[in-house]
Protein backbone atom coordinates (compact mmCIF):
# COMPACT_ATOMS: atom_id res chain seq x y z
CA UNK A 1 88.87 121.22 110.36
CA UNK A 2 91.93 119.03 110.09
CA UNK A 3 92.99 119.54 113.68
CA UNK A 4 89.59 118.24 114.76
CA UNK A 5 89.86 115.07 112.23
CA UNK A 6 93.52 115.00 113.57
CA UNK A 7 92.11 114.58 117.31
CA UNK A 8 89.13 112.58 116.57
CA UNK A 9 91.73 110.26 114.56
CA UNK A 10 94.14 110.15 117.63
CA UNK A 11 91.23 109.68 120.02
CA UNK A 12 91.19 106.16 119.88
CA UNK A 13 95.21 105.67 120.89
CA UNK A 14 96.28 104.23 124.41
CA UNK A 15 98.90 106.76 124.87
CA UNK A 16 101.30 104.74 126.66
CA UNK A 17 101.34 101.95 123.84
CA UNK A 18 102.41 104.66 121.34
CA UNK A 19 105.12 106.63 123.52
CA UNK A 20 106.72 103.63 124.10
CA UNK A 21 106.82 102.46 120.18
CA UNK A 22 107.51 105.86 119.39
CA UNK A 23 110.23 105.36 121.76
CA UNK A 24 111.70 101.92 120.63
CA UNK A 25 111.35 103.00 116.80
CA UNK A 26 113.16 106.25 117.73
CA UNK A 27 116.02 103.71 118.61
CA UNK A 28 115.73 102.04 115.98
CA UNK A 29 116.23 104.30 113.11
CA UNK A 30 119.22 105.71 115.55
CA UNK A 31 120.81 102.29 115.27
CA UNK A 32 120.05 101.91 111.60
CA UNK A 33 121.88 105.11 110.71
CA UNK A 34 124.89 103.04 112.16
CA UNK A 35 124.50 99.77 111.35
CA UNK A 36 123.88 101.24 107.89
CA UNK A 37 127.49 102.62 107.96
CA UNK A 38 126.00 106.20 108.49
CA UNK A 39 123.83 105.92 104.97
CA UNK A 40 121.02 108.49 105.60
CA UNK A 41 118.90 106.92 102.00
CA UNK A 42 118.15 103.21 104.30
CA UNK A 43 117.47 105.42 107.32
CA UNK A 44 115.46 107.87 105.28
CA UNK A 45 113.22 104.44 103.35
CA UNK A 46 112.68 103.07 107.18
CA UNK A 47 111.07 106.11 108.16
CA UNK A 48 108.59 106.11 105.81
CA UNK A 49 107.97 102.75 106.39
CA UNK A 50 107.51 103.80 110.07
CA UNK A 51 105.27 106.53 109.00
CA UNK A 52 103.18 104.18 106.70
CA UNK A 53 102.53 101.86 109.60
CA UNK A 54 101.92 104.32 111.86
CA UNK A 55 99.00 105.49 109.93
CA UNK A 56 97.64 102.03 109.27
CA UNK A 57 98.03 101.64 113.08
CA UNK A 58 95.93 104.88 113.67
CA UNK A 59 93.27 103.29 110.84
CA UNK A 60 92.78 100.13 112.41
CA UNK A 61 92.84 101.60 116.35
CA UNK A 62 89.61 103.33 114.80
CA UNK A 63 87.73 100.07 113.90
CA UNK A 64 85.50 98.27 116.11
CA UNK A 65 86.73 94.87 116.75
CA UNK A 66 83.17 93.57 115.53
CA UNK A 67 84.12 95.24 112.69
CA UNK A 68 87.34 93.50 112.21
CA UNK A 69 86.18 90.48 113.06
CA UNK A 70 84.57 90.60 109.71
CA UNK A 71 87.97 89.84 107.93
CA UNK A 72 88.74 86.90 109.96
CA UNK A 73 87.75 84.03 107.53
CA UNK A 74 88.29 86.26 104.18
CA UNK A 75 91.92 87.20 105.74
CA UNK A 76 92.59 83.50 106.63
CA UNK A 77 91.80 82.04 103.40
CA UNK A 78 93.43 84.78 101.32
CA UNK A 79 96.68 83.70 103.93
CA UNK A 80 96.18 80.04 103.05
CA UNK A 81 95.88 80.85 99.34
CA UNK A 82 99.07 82.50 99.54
CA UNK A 83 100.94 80.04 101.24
CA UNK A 84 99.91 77.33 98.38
CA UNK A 85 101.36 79.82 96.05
CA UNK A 86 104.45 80.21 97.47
CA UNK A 87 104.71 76.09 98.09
CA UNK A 88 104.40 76.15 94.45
CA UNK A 89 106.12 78.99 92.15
CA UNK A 90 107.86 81.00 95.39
CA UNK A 91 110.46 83.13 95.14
CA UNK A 92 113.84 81.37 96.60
CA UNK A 93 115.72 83.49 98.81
CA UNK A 94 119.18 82.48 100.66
CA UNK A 95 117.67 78.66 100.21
CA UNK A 96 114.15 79.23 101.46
CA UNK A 97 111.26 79.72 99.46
CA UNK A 98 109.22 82.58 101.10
CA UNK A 99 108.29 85.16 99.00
CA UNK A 100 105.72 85.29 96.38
CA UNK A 101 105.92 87.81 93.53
CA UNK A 102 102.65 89.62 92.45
CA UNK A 103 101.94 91.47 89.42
CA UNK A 104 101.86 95.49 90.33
CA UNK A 105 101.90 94.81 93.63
CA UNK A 106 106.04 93.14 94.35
CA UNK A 107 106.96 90.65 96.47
CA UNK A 108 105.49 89.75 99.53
CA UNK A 109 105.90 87.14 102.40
CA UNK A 110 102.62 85.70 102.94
CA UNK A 111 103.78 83.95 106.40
CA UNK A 112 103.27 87.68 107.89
CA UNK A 113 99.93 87.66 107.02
CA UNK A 114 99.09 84.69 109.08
CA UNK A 115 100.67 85.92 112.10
CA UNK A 116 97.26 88.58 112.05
CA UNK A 117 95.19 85.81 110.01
CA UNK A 118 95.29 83.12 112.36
CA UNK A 119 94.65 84.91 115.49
CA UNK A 120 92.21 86.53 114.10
CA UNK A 121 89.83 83.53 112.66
CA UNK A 122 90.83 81.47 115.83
CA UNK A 123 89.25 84.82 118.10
CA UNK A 124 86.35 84.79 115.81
CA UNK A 125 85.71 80.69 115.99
CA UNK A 126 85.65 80.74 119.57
CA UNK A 127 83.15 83.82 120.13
CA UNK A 128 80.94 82.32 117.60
CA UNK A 129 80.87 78.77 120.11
CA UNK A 130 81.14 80.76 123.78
CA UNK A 131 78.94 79.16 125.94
CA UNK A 132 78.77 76.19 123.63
CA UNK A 133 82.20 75.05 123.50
CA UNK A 134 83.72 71.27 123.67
CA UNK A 135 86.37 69.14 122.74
CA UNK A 136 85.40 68.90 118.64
CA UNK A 137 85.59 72.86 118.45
CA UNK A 138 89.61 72.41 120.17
CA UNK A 139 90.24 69.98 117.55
CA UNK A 140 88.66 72.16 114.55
CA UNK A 141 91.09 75.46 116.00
CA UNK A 142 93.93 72.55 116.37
CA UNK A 143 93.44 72.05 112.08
CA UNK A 144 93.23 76.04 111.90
CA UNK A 145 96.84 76.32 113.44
CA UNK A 146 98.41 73.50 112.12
CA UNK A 147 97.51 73.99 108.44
CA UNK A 148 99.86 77.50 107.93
CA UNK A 149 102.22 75.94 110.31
CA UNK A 150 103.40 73.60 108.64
CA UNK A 151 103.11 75.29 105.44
CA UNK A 152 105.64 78.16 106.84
CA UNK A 153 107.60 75.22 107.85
CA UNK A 154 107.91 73.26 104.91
CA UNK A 155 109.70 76.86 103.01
CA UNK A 156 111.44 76.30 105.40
CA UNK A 157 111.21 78.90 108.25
CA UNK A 158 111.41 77.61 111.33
CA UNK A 159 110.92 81.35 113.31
CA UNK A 160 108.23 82.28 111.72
CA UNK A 161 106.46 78.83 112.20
CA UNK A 162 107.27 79.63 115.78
CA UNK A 163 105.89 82.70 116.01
CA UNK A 164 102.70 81.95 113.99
CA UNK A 165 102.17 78.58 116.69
CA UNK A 166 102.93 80.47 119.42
CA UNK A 167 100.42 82.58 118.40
CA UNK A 168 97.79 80.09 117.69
CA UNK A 169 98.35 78.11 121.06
CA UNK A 170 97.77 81.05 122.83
CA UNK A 171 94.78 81.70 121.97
CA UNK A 172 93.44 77.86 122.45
CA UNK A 173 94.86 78.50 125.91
CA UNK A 174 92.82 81.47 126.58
CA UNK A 175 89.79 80.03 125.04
CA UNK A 176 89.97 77.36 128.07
CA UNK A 177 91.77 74.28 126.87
CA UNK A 178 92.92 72.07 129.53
CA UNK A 179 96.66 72.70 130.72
CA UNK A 180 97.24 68.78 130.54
CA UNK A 181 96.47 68.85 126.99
CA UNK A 182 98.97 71.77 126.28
CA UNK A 183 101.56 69.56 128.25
CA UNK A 184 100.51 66.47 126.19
CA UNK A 185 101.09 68.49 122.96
CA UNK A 186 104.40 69.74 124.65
CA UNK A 187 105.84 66.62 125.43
CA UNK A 188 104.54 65.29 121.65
CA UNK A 189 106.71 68.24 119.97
CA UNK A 190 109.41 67.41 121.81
CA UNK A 191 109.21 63.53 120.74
CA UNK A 192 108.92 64.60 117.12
CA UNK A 193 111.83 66.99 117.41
CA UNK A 194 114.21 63.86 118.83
CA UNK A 195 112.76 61.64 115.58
CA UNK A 196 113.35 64.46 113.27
CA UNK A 197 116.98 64.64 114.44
CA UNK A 198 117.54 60.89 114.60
CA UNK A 199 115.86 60.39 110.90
CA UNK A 200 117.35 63.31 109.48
CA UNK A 201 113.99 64.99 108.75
CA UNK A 202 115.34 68.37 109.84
CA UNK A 203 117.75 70.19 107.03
CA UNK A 204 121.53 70.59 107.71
CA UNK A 205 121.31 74.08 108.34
CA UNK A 206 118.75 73.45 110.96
CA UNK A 207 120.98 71.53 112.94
CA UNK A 208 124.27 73.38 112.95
CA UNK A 209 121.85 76.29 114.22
CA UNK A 210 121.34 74.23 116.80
CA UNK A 211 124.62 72.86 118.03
CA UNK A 212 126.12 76.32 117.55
CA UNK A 213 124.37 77.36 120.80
CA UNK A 214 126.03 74.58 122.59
CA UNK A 215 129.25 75.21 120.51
CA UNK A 216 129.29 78.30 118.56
CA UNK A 217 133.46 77.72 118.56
CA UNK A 218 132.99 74.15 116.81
CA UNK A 219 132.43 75.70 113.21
CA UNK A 220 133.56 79.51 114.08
CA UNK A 221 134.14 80.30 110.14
CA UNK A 222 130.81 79.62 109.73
CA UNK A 223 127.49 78.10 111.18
CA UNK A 224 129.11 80.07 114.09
CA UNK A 225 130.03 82.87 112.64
CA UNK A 226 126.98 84.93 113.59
CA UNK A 227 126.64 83.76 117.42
CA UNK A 228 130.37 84.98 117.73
CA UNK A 229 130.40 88.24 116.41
CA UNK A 230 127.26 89.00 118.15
CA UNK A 231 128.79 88.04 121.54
CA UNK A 232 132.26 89.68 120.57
CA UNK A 233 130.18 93.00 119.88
CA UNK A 234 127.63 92.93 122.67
CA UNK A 235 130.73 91.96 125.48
CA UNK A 236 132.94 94.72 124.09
CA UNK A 237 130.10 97.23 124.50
CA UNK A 238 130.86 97.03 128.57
CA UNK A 239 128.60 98.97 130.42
CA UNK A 240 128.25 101.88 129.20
CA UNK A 241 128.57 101.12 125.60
CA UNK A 242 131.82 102.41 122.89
CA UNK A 243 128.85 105.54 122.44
CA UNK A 244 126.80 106.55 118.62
CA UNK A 245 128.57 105.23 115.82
CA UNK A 246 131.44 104.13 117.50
CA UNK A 247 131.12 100.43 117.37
CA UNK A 248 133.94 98.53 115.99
CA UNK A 249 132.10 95.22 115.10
CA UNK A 250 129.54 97.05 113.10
CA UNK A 251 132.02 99.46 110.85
CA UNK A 252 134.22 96.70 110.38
CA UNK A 253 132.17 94.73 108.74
CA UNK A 254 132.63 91.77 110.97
CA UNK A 255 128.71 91.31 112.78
CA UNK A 256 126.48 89.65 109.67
CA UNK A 257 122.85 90.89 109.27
CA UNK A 258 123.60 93.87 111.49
CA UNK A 259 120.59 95.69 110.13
CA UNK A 260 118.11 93.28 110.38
CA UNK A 261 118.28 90.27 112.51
CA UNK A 262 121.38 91.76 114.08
CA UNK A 263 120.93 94.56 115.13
CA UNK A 264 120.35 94.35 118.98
CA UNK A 265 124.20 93.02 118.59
CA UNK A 266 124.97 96.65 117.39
CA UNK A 267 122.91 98.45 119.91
CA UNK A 268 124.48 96.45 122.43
CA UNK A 269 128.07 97.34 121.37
CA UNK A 270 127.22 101.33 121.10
CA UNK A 271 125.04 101.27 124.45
CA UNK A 272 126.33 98.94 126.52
CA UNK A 273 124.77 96.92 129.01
CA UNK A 274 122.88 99.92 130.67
CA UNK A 275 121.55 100.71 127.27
CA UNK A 276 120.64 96.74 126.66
CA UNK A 277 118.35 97.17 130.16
CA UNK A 278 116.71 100.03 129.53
CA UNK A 279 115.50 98.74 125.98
CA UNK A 280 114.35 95.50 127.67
CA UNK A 281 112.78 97.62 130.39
CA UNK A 282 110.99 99.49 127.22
CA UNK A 283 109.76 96.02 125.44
CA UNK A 284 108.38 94.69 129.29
CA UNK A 285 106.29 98.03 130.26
CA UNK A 286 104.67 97.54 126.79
CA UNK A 287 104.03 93.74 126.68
CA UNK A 288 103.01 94.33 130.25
CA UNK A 289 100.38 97.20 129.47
CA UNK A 290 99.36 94.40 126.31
CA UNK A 291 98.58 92.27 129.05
CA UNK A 292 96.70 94.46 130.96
CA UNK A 293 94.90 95.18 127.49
CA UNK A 294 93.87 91.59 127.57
CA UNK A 295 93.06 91.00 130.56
CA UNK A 296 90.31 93.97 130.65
CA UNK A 297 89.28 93.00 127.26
CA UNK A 298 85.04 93.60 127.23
CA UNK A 299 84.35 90.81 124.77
CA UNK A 300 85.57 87.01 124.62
CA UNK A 301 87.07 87.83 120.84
CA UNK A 302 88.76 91.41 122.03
CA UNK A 303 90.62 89.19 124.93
CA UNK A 304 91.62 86.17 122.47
CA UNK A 305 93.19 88.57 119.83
CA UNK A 306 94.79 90.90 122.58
CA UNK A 307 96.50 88.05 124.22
CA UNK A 308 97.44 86.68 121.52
CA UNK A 309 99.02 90.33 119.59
CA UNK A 310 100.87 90.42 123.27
CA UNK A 311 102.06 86.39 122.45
CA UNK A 312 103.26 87.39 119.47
CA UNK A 313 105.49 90.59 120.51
CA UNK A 314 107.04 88.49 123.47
CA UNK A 315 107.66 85.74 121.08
CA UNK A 316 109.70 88.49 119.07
CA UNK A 317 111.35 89.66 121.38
CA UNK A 318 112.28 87.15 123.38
CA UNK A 319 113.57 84.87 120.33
CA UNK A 320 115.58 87.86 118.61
CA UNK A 321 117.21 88.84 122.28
CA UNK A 322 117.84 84.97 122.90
CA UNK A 323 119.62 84.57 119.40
CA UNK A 324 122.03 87.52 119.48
CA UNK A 325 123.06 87.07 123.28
CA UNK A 326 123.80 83.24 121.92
CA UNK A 327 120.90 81.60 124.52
CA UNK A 328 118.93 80.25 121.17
CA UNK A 329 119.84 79.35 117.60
CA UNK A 330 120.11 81.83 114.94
CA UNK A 331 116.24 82.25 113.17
CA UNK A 332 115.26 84.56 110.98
CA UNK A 333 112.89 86.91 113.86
CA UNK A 334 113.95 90.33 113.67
CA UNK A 335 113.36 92.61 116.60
CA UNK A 336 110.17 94.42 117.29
CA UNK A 337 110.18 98.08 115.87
CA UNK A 338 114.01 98.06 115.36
CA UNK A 339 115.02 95.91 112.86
CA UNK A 340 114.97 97.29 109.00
CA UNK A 341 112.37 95.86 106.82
CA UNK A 342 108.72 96.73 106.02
CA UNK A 343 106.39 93.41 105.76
CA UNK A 344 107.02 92.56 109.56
CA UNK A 345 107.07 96.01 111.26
CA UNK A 346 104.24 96.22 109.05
CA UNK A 347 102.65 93.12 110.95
CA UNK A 348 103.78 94.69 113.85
CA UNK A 349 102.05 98.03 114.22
CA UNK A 350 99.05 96.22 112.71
CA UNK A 351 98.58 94.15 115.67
CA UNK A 352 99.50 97.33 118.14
CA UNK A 353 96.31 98.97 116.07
CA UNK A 354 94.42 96.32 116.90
CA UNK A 355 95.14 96.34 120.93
CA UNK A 356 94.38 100.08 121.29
CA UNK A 357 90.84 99.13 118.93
CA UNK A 358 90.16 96.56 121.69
CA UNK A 359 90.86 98.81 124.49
CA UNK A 360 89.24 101.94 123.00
CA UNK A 361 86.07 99.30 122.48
CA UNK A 362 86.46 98.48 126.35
CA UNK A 363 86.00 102.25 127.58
CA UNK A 364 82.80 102.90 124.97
CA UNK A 365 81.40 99.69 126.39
CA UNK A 366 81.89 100.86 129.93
CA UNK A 367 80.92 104.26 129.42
């Protein structure tokens, strides 16, 4: 009896989206047992994190789309609600406001929720108008995206905000708006970006960020600090890597947030550059099988909210690879499936269910 509720369950997976998270969180909890200083209790509390979203992840790959569609405008609001909350009585963190603390429940990051929440309502708008669709229903979506934007922005936390608009544009760009307008909006973000530096609008921190990836040596005791180390550790990795739980960097406490944000820096050093391209090989075959997701999507909302789950984990990736290797400034985006925490690899597997329920959808349609 369980076997067969066990294989009906499992049914509904895309087998090679799971080997290869399976794969990439194998890593991960590897690297954490290092970058952890061999401390089996964090490696132990990320498993059963992974195990937790891996079974929400089988839950949701089970659902209809139609059927999750149904959460789209409950999901957003509860998201929006949130974000007021934290605006006003947040918990401050490191000098951002972020979290909100719930009776019985803990603290949560309600930005997280909006990186599922905005996709979602933006898939759902647009199937609702297909066939019907003009420039007012652009504008409407525009509101959707810009309202948690600039909420996320305003704790402030810039990566997030990036992630949660990359998201969002994605999915107006599927849904058919014109290219010229995404250039338009393009060249507008980067004309407020030069008045927010020239007027000071942007905090401090926000700008050393940025002028450490031109000149991480021009403050190395500190806005640089992080760029460095991560460059000292990935470059003395070489190319095959100092091997498991050898790397200097990490066990002499010199590479910051080397669990977390980090902690490509202390695969790097361990696996070297060989090790670096097979991981990156890993993270392409699955955002390349997302795409393919998308692209053979049956239904209008199944291929907005598939390309835009496959936005999101290229946004992560990309972003947490750029930062470490020193080609972006340092934000707060950890790395998909690796990085220790629960609310995003949470948000994570979430949106993997979510593929494999729009692909599972395709083959009973087609059937």
């Amino acid at each position: 009896m369980i076997q067969q509720i066990w294989v009906k369950l499992t049914d509904r997976l895309d087998p090679f989206l799971f080997a290869i998270v399976t794969a990439i969180a194998t890593l991960g909890l590897l690297v954490l047992y290092s970058a952890a200083n061999e401390t089996l209790s964090r490696v132990v509390s990320q498993s059963q994190k992974v195990v937790l979203a891996v079974a929400i992840m089988i839950f949701i790959a089970n659902l209809s789309p139609q059927f999750i569609a149904r959460f789209a405008v409950p999901l957003y609001v509860i998201g929006i609600v949130l974000l007021l909350g934290v605006a006003v009585g947040g918990e401050v963190v490191k000098g951002a406001r972020r979290w909100l603390k719930i009776p019985g429940v803990g603290n949560i990051q309600p930005s997280e929720i909006m990186k599922i929440a905005l996709p979602l309502i933006l898939a759902w708008y647009f199937e609702r108008h297909e066939g019907s669709m003009n420039w007012r229903n652009f504008v409407v979506a525009a509101f959707l995206v810009a309202l948690p934007f600039g909420l996320v922005v305003r704790q402030p936390d810039l990566g997030t905000a990036l992630l949660i608009g990359a998201g969002g544009f994605c999915v107006l760009y599927l849904a058919g708006l014109d290219w010229r307008v995404m250039v338009g909006v393009g060249i507008l973000a980067v004309l407020v970006f030069a008045a927010a530096w020239q007027f000071d609008w942007m905090h401090d921190y926000q700008k050393e960020r940025i002028l450490t990836v031109i000149n991480p040596d021009g403050d190395a005791q500190d806005a640089g600090w992080h760029a460095i180390q991560a460059a000292i550790a990935i470059g003395s990795g070489g190319l095959f890597g100092k091997g498991w739980l050898n790397g200097t960097q990490t066990h002499l406490e010199f590479l910051p947030e080397k669990h977390t944000d980090f902690i490509f820096a202390v695969y790097g050093e361990e696996f070297g550059l060989l090790g670096g391209v097979v991981l990156i090989i890993l993270y392409l075959l699955f955002i390349g099988r997302c795409f393919l997701i998308a692209a053979n999507a049956s239904t209008l909302f199944g291929r907005l909210m598939a390309g835009s789950m496959t936005m999101m984990f290229f946004t992560y990736a990309f972003v947490n690879i750029g930062m470490v290797t020193g080609m972006l400034p340092v934000v707060g985006v950890p790395l998909p499936f690796m990085s220790f925490g629960g609310t995003a690899l949470m948000t994570l597997f979430i949106a993997v269910g979510i593929l494999m329920s729009v692909q599972s959808h395709r083959k009973l349609v087609n059937s």
